[in-house]
PDB file of N, CA and C in Angstrom:
ATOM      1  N   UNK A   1     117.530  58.680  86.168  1.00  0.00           N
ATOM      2  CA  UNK A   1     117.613  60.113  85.999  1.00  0.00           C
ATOM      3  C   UNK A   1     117.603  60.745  87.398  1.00  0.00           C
ATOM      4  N   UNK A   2     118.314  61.289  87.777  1.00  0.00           N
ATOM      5  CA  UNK A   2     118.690  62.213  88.800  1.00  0.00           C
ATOM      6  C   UNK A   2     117.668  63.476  89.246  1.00  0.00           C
ATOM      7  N   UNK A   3     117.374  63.903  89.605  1.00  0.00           N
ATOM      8  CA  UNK A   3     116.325  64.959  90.231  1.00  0.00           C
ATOM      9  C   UNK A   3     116.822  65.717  91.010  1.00  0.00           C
ATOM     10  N   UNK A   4     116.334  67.083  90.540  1.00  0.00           N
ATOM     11  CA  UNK A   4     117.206  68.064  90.659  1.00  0.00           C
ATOM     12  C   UNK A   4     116.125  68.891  91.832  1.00  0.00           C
ATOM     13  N   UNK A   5     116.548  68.704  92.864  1.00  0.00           N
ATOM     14  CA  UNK A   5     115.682  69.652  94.580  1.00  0.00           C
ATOM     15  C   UNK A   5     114.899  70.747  93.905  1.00  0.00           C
ATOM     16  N   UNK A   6     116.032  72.013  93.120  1.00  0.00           N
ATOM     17  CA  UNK A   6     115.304  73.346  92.855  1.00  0.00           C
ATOM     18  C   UNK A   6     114.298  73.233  91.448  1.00  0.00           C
ATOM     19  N   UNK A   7     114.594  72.266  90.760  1.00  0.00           N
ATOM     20  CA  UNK A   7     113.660  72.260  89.311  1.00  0.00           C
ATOM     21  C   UNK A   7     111.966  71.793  89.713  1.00  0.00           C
ATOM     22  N   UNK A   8     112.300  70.811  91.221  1.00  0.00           N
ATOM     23  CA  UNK A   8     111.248  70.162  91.785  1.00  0.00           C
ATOM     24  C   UNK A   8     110.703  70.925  92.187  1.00  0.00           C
ATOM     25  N   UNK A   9     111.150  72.261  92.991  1.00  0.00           N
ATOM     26  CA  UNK A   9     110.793  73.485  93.628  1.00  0.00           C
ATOM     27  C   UNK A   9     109.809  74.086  92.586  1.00  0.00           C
ATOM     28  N   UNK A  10     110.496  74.417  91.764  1.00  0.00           N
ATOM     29  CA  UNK A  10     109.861  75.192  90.371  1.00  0.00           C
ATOM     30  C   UNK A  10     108.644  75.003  90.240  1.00  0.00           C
ATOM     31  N   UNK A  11     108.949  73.352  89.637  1.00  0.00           N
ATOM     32  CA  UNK A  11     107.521  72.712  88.710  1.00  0.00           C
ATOM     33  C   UNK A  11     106.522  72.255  89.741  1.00  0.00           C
ATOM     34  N   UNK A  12     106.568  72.111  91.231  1.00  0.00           N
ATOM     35  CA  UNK A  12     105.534  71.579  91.681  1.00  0.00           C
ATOM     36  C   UNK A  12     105.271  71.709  93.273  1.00  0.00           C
ATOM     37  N   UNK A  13     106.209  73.002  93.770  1.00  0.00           N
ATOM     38  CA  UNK A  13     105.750  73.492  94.718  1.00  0.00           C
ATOM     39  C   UNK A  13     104.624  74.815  94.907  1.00  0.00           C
ATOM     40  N   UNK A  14     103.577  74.115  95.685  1.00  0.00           N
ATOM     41  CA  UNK A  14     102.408  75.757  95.650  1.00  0.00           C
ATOM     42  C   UNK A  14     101.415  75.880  94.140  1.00  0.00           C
ATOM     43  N   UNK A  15     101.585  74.520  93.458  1.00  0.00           N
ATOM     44  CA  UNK A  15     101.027  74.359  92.014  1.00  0.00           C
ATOM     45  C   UNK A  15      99.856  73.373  92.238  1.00  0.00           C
ATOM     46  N   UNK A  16      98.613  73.864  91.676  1.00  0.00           N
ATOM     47  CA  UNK A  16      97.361  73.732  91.569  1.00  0.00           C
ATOM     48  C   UNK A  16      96.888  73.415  90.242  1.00  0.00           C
ATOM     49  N   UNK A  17      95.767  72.474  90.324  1.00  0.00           N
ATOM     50  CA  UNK A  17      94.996  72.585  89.063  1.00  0.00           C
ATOM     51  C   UNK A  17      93.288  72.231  89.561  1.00  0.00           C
ATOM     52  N   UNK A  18      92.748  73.381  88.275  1.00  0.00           N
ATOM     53  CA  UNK A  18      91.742  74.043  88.567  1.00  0.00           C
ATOM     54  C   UNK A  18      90.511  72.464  88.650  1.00  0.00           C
ATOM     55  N   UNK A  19      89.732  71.881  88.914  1.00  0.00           N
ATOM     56  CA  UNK A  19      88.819  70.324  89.157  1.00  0.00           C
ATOM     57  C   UNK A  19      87.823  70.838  87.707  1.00  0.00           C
ATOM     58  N   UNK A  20      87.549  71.919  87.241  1.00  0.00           N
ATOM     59  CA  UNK A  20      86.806  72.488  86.177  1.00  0.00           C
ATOM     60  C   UNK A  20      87.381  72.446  84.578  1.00  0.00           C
ATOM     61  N   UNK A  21      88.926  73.303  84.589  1.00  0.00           N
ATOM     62  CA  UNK A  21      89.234  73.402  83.278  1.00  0.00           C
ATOM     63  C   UNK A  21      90.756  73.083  82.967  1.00  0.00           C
ATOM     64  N   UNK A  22      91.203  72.313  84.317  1.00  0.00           N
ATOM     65  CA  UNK A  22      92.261  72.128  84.080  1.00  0.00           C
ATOM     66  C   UNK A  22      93.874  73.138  84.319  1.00  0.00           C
ATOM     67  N   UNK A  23      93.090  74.354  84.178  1.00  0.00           N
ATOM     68  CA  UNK A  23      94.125  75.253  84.458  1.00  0.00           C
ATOM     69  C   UNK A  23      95.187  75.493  85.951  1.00  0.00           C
ATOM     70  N   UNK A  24      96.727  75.156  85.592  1.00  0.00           N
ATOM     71  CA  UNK A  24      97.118  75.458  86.817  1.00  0.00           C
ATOM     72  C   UNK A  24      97.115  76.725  87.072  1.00  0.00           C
ATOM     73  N   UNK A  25      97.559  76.573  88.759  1.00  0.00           N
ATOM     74  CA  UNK A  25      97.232  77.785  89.574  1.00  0.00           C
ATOM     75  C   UNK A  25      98.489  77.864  90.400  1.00  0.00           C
ATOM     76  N   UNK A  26      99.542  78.822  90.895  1.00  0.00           N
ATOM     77  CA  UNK A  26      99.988  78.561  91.931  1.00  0.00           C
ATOM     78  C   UNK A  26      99.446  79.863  92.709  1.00  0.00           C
ATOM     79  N   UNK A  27      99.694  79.027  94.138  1.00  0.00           N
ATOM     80  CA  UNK A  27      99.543  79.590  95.401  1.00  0.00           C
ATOM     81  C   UNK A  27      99.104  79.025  96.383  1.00  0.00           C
ATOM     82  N   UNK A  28      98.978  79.836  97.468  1.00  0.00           N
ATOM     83  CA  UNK A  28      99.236  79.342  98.664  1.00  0.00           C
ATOM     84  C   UNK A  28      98.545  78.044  99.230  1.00  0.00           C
ATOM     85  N   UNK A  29      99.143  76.675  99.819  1.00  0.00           N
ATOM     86  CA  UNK A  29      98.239  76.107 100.066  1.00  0.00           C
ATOM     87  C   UNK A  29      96.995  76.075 101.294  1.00  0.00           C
ATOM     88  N   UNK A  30      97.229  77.142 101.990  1.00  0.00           N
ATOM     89  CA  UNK A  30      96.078  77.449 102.936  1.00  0.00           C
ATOM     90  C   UNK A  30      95.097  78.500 102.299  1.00  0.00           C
ATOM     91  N   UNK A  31      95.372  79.338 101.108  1.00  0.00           N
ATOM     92  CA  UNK A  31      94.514  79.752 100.151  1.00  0.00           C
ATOM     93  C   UNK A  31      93.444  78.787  99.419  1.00  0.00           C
ATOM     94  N   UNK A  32      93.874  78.089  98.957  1.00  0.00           N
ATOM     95  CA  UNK A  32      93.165  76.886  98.611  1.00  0.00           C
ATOM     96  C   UNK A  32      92.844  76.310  99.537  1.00  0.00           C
ATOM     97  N   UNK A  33      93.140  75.324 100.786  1.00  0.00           N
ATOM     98  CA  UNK A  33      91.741  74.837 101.599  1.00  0.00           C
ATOM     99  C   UNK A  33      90.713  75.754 102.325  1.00  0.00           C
ATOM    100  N   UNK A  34      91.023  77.225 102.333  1.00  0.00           N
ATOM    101  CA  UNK A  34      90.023  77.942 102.693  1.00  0.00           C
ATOM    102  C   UNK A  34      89.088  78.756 101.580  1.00  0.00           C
ATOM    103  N   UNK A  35      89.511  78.418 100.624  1.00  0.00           N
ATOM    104  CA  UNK A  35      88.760  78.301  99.528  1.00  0.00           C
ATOM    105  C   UNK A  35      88.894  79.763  99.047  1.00  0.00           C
ATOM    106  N   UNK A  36      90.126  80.823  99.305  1.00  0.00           N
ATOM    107  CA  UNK A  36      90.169  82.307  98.915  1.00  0.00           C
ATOM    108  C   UNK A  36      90.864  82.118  97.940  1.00  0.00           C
ATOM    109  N   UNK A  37      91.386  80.832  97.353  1.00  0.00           N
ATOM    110  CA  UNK A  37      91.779  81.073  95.366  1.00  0.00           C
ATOM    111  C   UNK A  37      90.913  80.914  94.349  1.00  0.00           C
ATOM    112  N   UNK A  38      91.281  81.680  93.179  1.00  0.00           N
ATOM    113  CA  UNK A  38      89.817  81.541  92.451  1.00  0.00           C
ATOM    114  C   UNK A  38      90.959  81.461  91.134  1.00  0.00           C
ATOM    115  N   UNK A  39      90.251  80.249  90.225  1.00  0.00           N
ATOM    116  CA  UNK A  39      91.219  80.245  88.797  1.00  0.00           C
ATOM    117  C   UNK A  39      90.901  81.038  88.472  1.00  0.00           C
ATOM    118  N   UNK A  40      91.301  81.629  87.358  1.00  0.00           N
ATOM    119  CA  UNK A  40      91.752  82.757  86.315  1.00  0.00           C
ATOM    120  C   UNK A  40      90.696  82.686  84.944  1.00  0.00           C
ATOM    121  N   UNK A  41      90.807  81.411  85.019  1.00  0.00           N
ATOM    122  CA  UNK A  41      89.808  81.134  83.482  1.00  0.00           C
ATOM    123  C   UNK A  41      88.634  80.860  83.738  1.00  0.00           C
ATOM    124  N   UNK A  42      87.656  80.254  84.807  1.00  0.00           N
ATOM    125  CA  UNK A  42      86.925  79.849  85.142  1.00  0.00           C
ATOM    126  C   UNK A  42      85.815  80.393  86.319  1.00  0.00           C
ATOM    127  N   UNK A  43      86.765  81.092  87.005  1.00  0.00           N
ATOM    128  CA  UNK A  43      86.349  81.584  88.498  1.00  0.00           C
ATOM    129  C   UNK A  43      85.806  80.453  89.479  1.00  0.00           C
ATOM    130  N   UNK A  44      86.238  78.911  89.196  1.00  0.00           N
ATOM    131  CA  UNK A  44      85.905  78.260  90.298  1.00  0.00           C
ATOM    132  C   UNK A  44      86.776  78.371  91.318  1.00  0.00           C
ATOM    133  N   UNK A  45      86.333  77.989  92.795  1.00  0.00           N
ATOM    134  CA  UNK A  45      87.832  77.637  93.692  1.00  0.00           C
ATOM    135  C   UNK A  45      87.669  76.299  94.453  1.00  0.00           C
ATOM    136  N   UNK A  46      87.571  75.411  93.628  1.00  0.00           N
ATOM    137  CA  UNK A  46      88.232  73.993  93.459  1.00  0.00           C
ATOM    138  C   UNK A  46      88.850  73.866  92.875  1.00  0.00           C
ATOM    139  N   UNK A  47      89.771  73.157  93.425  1.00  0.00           N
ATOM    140  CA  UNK A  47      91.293  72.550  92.933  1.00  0.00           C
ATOM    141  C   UNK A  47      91.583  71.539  94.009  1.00  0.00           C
ATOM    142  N   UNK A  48      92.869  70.788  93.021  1.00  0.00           N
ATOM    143  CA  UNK A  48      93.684  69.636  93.291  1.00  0.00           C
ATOM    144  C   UNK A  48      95.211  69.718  93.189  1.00  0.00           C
ATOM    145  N   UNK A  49      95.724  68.753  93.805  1.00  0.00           N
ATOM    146  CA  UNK A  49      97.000  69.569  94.221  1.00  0.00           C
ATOM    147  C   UNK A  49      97.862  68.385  92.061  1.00  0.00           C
ATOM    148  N   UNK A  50      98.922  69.393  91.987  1.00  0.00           N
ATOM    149  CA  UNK A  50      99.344  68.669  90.701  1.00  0.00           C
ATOM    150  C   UNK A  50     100.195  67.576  90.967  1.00  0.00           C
ATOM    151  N   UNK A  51     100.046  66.349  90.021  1.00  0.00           N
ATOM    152  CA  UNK A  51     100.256  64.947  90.255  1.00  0.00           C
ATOM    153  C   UNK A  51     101.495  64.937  89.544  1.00  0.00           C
ATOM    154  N   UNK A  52     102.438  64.863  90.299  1.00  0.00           N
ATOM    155  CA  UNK A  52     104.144  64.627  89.895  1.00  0.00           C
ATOM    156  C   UNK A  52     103.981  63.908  88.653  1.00  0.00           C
ATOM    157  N   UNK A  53     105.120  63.540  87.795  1.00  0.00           N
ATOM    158  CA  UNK A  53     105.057  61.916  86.943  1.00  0.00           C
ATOM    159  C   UNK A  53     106.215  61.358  86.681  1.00  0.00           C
TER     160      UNK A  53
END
């Protein structure tokens, strides 16, 4: 299967998930190691970056 640059863009550039509830997040990745993102559902700001498959 072929892989498409901009769909890759889409689904998994700047995309986060929350280490608490699972919820993704996008944004910035220097937002996240300085710890100024906060999930939505949870209000933690830990996260992991999302695991291709």
């Amino acid at each position: 299967m072929a892989k498409i640059p901009e769909a890759q863009n889409r689904l998994f550039k700047n995309m986060f998930v929350c280490k608490k509830c699972q919820t993704k997040v996008r944004s910035d990745p220097q937002k996240i190691l300085k710890g100024k993102a906060r999930c939505r559902k949870c209000a933690k700001k830990v996260f992991r970056p999302l695991k291709k498959k």
